[in-house]
PDB file of N, CA and C in Angstrom:
ATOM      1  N   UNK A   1      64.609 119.948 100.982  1.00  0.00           N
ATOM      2  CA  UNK A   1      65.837 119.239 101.313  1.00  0.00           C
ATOM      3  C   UNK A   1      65.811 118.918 102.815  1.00  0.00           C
ATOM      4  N   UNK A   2      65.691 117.859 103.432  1.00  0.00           N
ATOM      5  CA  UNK A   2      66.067 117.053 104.880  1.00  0.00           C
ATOM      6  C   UNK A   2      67.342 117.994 105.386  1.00  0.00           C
ATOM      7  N   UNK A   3      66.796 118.084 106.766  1.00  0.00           N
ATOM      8  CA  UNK A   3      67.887 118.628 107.592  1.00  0.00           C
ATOM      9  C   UNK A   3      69.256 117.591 107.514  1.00  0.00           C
ATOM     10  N   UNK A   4      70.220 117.842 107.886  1.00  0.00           N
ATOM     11  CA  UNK A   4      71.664 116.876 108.086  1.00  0.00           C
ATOM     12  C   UNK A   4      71.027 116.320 109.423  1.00  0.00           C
ATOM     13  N   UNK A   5      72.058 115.094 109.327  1.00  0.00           N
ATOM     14  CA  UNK A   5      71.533 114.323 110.696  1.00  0.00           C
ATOM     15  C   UNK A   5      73.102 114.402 111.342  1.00  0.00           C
ATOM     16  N   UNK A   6      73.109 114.222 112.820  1.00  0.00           N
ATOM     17  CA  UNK A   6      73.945 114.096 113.374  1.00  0.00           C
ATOM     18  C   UNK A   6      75.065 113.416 113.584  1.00  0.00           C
ATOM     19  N   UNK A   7      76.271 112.773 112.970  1.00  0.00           N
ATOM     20  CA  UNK A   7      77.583 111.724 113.001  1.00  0.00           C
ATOM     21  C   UNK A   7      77.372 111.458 114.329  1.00  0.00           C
ATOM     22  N   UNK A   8      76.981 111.274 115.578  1.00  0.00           N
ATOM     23  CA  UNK A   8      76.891 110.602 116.333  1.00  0.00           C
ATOM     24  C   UNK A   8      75.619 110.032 116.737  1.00  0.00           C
ATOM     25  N   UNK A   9      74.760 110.783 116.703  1.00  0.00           N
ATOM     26  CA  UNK A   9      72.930 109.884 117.220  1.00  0.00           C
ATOM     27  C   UNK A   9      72.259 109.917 116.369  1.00  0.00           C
ATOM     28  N   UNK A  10      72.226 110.729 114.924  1.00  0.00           N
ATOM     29  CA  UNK A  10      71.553 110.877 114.219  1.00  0.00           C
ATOM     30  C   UNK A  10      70.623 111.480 114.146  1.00  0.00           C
ATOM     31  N   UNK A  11      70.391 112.394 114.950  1.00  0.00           N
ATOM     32  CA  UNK A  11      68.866 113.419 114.907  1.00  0.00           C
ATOM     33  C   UNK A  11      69.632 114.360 114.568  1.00  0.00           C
ATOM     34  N   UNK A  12      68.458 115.106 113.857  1.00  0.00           N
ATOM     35  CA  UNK A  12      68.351 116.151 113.024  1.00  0.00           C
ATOM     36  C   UNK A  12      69.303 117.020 113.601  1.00  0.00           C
ATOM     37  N   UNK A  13      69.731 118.413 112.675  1.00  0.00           N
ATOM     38  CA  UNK A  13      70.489 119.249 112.978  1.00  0.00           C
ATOM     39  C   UNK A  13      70.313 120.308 112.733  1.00  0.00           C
ATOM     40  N   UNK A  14      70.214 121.114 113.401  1.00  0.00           N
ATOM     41  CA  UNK A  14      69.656 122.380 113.127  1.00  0.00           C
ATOM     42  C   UNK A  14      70.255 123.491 112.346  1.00  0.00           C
ATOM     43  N   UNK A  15      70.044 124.527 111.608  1.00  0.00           N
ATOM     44  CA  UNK A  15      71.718 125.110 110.536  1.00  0.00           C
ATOM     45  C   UNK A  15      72.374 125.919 111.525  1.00  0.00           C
ATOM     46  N   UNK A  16      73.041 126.071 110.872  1.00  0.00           N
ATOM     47  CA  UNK A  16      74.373 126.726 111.236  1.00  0.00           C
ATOM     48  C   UNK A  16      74.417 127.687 112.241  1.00  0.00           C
ATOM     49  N   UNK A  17      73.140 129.026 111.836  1.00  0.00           N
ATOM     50  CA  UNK A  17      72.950 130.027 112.384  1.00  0.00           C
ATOM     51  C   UNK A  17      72.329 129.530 113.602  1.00  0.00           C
ATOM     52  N   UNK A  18      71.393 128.689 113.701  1.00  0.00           N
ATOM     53  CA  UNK A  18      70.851 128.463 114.691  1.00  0.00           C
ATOM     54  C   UNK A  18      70.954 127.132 115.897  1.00  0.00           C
ATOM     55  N   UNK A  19      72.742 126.977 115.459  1.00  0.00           N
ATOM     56  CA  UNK A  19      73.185 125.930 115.974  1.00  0.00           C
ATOM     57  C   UNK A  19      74.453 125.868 116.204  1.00  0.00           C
ATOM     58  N   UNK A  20      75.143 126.465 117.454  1.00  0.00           N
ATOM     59  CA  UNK A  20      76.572 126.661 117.927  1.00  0.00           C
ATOM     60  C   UNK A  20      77.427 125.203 117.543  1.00  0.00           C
ATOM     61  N   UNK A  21      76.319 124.200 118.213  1.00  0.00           N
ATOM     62  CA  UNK A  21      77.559 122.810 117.725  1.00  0.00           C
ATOM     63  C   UNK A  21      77.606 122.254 116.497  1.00  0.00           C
ATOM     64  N   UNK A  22      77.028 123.058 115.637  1.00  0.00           N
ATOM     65  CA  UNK A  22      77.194 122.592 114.094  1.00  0.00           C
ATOM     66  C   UNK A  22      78.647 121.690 113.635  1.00  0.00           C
ATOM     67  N   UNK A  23      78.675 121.014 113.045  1.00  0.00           N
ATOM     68  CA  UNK A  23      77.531 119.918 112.711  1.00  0.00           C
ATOM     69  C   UNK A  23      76.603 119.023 113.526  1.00  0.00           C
ATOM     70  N   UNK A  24      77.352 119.131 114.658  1.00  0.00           N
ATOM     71  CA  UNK A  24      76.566 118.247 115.710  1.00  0.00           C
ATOM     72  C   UNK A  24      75.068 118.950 116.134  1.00  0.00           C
ATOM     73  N   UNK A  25      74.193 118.222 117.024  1.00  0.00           N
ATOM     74  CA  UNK A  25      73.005 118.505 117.319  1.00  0.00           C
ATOM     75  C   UNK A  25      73.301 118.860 118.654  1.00  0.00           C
ATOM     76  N   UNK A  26      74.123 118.854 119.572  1.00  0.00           N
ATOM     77  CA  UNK A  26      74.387 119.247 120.728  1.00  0.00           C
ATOM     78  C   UNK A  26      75.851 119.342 121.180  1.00  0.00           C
ATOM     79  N   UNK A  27      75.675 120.213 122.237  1.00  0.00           N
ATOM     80  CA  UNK A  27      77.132 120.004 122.754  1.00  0.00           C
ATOM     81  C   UNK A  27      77.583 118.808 123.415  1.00  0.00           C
ATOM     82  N   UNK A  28      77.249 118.037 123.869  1.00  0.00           N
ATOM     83  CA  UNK A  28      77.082 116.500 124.460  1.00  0.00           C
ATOM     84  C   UNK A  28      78.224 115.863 123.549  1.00  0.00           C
ATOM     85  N   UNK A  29      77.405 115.838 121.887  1.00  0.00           N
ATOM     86  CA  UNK A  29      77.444 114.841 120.610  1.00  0.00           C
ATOM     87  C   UNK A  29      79.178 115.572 120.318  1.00  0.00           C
ATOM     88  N   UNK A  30      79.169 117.011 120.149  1.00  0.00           N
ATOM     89  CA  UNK A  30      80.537 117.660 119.838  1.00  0.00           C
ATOM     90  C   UNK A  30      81.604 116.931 120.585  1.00  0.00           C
ATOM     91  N   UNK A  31      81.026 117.171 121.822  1.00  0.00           N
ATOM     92  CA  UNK A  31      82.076 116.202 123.018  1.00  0.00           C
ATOM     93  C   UNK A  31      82.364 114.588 122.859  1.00  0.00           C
ATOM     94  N   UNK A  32      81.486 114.015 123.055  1.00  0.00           N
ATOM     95  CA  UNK A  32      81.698 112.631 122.194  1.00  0.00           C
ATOM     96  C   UNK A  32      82.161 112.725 120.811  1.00  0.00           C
ATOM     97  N   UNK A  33      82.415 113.562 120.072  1.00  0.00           N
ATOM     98  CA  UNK A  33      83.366 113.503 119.200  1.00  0.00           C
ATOM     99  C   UNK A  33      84.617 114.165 119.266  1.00  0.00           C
ATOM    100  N   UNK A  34      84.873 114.955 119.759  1.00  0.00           N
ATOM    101  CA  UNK A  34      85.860 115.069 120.011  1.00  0.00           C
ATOM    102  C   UNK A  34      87.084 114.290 121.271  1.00  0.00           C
ATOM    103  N   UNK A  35      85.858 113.126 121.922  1.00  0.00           N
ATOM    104  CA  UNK A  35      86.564 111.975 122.704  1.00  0.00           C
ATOM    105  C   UNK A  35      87.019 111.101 121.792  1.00  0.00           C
ATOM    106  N   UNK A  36      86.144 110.791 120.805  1.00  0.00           N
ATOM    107  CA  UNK A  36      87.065 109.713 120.257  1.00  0.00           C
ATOM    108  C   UNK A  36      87.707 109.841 119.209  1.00  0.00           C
ATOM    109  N   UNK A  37      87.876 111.323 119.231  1.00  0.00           N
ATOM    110  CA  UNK A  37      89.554 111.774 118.221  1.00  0.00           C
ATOM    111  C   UNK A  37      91.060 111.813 119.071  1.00  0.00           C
ATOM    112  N   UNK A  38      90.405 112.166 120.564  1.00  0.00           N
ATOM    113  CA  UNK A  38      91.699 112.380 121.267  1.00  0.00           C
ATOM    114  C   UNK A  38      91.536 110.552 122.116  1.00  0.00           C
ATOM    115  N   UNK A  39      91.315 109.890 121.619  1.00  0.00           N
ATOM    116  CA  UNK A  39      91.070 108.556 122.186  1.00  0.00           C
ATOM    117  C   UNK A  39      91.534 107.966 120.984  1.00  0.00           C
ATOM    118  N   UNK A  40      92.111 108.392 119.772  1.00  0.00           N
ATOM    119  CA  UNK A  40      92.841 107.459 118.792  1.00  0.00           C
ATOM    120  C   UNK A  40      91.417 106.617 118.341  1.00  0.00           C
ATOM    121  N   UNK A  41      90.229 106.842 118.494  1.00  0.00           N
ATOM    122  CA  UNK A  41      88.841 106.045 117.609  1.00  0.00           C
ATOM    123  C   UNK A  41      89.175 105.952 116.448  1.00  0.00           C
ATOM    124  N   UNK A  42      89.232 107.027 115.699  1.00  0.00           N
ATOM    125  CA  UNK A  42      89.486 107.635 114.533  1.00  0.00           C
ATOM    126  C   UNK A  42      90.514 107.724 113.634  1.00  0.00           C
ATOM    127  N   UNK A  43      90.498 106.759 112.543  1.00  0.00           N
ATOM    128  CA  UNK A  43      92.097 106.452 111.944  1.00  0.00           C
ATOM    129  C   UNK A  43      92.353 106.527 111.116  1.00  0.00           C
ATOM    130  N   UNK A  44      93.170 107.351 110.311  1.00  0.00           N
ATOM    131  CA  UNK A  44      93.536 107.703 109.007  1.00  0.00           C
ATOM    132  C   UNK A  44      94.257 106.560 108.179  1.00  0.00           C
ATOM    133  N   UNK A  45      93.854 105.482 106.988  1.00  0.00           N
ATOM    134  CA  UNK A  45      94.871 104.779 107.026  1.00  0.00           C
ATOM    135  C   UNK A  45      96.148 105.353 106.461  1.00  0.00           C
ATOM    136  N   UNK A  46      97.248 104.588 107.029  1.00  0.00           N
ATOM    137  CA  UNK A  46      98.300 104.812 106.893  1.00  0.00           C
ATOM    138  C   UNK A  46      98.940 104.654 104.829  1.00  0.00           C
ATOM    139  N   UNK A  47      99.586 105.631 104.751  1.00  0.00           N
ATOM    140  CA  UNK A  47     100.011 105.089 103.466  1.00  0.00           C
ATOM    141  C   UNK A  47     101.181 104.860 103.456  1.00  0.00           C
ATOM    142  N   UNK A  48     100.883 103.384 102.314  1.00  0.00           N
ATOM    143  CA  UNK A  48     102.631 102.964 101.861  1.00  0.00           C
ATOM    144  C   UNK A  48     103.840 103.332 101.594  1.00  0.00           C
ATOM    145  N   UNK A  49     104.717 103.119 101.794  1.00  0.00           N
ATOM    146  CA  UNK A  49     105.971 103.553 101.029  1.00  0.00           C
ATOM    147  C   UNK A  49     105.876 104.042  99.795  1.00  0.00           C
ATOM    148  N   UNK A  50     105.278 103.218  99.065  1.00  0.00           N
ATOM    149  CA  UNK A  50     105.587 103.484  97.768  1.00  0.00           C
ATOM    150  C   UNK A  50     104.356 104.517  97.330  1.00  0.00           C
ATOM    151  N   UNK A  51     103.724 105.055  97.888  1.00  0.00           N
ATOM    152  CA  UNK A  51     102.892 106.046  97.826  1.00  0.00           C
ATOM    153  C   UNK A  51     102.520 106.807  98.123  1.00  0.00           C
ATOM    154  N   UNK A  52     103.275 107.834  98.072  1.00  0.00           N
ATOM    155  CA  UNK A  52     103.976 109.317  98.256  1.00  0.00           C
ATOM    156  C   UNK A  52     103.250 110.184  97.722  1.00  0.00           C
ATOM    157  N   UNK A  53     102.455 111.509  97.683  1.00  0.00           N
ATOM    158  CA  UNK A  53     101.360 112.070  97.540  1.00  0.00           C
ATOM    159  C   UNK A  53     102.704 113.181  96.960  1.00  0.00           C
ATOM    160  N   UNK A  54     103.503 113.436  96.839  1.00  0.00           N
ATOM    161  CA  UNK A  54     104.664 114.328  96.902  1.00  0.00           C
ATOM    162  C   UNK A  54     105.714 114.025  95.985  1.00  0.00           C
ATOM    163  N   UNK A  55     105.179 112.554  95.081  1.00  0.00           N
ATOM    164  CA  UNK A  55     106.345 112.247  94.073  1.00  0.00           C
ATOM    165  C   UNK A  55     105.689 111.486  92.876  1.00  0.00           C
ATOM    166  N   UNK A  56     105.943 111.628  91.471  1.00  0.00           N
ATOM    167  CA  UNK A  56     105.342 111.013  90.372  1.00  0.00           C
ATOM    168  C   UNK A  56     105.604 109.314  90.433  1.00  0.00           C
ATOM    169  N   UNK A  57     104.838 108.892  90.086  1.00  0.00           N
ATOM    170  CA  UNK A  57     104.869 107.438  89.618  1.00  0.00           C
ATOM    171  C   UNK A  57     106.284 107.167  89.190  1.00  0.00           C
ATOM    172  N   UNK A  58     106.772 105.733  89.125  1.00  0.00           N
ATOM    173  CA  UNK A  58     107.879 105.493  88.870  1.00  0.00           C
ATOM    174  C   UNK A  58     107.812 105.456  87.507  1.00  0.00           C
ATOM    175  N   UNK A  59     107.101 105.060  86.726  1.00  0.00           N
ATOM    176  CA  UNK A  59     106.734 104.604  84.854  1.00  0.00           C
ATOM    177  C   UNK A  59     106.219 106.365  84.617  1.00  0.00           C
ATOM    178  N   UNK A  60     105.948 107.149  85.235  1.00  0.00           N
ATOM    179  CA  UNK A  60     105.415 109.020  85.005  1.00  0.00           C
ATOM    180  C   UNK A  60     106.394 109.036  83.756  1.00  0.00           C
ATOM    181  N   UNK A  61     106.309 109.750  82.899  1.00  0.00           N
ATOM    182  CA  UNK A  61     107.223 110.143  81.620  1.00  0.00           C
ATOM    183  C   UNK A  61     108.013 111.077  82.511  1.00  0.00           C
ATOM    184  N   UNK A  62     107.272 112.632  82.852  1.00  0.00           N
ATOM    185  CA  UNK A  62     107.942 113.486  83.200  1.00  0.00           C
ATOM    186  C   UNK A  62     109.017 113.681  84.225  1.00  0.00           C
ATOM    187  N   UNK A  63     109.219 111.582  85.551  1.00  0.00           N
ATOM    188  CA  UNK A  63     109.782 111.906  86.123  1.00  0.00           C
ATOM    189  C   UNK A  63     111.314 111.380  85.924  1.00  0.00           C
ATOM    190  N   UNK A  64     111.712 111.188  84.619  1.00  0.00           N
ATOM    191  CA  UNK A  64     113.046 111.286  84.253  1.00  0.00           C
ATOM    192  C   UNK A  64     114.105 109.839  84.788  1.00  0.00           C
ATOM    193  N   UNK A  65     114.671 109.324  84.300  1.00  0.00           N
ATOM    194  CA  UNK A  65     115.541 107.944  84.688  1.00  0.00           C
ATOM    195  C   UNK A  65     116.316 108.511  86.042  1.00  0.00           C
ATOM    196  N   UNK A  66     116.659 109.924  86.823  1.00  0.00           N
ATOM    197  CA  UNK A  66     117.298 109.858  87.853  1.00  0.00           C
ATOM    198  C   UNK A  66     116.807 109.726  88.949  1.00  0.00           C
ATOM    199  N   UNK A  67     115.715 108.845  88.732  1.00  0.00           N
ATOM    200  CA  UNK A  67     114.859 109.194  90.313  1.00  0.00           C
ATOM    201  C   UNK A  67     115.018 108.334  90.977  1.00  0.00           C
TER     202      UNK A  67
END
């Protein structure tokens, strides 16, 4: 099985045990990632109104005509 490659340069990665910036390949790469999380790079899309992770479908049987 191929080592993991790095989310920022792509070289190899060394495991876990033998690699403090896991997943990353360096502390450099950790840092550049963690710049462009606190730099807003990185964006979750936003969800709709009508799609609520926290409420059944409107047509759901179980969620009853008072909703």
């Amino acid at each position: 099985m191929p080592s993991p490659q790095c989310p920022i340069c792509q070289k190899p990665v060394a495991p876990r045990a033998e690699n403090p910036s896991y997943p990353f390949c360096s502390r450099r790469c950790r840092a550049v990632d963690l710049g462009r999380w606190l730099g807003e790079e990185y964006r979750m899309p936003e969800q709709r109104g009508d799609e609520r992770e926290d409420e059944l479908p409107p047509d759901h049987p179980e969620r009853g005509s008072d909703a």
